[in-house]
Protein backbone atom coordinates (compact mmCIF):
# COMPACT_ATOMS: atom_id res chain seq x y z
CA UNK A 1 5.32 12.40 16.87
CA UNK A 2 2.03 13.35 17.72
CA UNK A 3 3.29 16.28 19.48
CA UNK A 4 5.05 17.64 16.06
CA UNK A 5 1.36 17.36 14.68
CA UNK A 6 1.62 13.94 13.19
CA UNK A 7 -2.09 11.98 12.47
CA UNK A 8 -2.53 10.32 16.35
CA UNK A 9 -3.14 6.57 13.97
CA UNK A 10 -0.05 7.03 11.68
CA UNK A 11 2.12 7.85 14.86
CA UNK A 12 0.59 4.46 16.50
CA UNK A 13 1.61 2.83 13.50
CA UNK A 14 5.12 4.24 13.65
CA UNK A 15 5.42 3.64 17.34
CA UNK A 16 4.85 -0.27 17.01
CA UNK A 17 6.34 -1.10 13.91
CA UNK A 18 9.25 0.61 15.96
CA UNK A 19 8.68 -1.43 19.05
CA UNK A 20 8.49 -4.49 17.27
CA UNK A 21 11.75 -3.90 15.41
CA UNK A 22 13.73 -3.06 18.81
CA UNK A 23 11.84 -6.09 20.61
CA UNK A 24 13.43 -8.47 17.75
CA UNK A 25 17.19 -6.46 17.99
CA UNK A 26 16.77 -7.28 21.61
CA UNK A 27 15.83 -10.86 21.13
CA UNK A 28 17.81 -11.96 18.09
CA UNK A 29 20.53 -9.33 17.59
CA UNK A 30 22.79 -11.46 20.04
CA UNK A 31 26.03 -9.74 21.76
CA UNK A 32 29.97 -9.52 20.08
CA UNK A 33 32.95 -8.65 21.47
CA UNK A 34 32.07 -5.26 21.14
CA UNK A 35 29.34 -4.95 23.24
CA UNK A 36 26.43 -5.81 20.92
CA UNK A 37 23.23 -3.40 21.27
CA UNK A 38 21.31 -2.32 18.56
CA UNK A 39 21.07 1.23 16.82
CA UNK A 40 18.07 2.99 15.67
CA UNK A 41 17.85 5.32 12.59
CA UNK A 42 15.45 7.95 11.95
CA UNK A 43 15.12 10.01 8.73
CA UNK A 44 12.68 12.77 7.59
CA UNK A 45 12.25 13.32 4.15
CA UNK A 46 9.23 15.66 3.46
CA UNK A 47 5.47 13.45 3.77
CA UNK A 48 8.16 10.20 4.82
CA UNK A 49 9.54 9.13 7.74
CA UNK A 50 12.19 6.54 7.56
CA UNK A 51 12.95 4.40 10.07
CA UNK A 52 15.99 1.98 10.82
CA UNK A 53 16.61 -0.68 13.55
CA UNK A 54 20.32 -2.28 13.04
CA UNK A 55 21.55 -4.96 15.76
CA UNK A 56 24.73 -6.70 16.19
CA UNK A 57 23.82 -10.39 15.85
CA UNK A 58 23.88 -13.20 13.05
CA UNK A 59 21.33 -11.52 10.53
CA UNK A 60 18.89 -13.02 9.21
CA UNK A 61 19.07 -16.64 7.33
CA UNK A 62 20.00 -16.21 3.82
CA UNK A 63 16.07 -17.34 2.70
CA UNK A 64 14.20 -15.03 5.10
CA UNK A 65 16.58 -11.91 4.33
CA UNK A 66 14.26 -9.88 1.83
CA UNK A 67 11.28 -12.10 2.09
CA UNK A 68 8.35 -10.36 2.91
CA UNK A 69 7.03 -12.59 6.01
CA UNK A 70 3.47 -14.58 6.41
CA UNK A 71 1.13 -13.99 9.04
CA UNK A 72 1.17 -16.58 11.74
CA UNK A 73 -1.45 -18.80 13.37
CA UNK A 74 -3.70 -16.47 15.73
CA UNK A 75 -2.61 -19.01 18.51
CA UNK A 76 1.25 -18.66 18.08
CA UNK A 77 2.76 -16.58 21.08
CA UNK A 78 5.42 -15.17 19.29
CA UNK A 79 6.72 -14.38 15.89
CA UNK A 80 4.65 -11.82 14.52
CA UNK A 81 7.11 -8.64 14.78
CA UNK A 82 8.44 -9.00 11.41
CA UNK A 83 4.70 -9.03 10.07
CA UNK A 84 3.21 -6.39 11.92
CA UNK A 85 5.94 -3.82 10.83
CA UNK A 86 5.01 -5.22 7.06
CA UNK A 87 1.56 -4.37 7.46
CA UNK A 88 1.95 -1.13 9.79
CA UNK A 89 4.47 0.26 7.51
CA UNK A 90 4.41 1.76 3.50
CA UNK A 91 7.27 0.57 2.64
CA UNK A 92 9.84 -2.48 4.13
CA UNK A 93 12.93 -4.16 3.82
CA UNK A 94 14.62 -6.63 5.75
CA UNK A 95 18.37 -7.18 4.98
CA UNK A 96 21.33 -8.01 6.18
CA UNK A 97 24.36 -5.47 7.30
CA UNK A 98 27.85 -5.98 5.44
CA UNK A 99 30.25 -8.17 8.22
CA UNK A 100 27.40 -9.08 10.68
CA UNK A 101 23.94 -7.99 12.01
CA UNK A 102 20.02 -7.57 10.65
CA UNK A 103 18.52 -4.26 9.03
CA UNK A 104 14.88 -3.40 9.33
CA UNK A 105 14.29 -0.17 7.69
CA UNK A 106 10.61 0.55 7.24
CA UNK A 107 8.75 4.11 5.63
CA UNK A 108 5.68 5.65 6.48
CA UNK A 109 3.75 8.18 4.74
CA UNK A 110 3.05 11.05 7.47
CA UNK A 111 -0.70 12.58 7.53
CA UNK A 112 -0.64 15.71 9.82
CA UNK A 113 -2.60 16.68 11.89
CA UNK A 114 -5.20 20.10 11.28
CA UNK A 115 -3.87 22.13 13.91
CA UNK A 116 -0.55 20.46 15.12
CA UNK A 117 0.50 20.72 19.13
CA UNK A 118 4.20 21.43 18.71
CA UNK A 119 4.85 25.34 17.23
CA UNK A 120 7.66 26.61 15.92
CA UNK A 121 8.93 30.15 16.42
């Protein structure tokens, strides 16, 4: 992103919040007869980016779907994906896919950057 002239931070930002989401589909999303996998979504929408990360596996629990996660204990080794794309991102939601699977969609206000890498003709 930073080569389209996106702020070097807010493309950081993007870039884990991203990672985090596909780590999670990796680790919870599970396989189906189908293969399993996960898909990843991206949308731009003027100053927004919109991304989504949709896997194959059980979803989430019915109490964590929508809740907007807690941060963890600095010790705990794992566990913090879900609240490092909360805080990294503008906007999240965590939900679950009609039939099977989780949703992470997350937004992020771009900022560019004064005199942008990429050029367009």
């Amino acid at each position: 992103m930073e080569t389209a002239g996106v702020d070097p931070d807010i493309s950081y930002d993007l870039s884990v919040a991203l990672t985090e989401a596909c780590a999670n589909a990796v680790e919870h999303g599970g396989r189906t007869a189908t293969g399993g996998g996960y898909r990843v979504t991206a949308y731009l929408d003027g100053e927004r980016c919109r991304i989504e990360v949709a896997d194959a596996g059980p979803g989430f629990p019915g109490d964590r779907a929508r809740s907007v996660p807690r941060a963890l204990p600095a010790d705990c080794e794992s566990g913090r994906g879900l609240y490092l794309i909360q805080e990294l991102a503008d906007h999240v939601e965590f939900d679950n896919a009609p039939g099977e699977g989780a949703v992470v969609s997350f937004d992020k206000i771009l900022k560019w950057k004064q005199e942008p890498t990429l050029l367009t003709a």
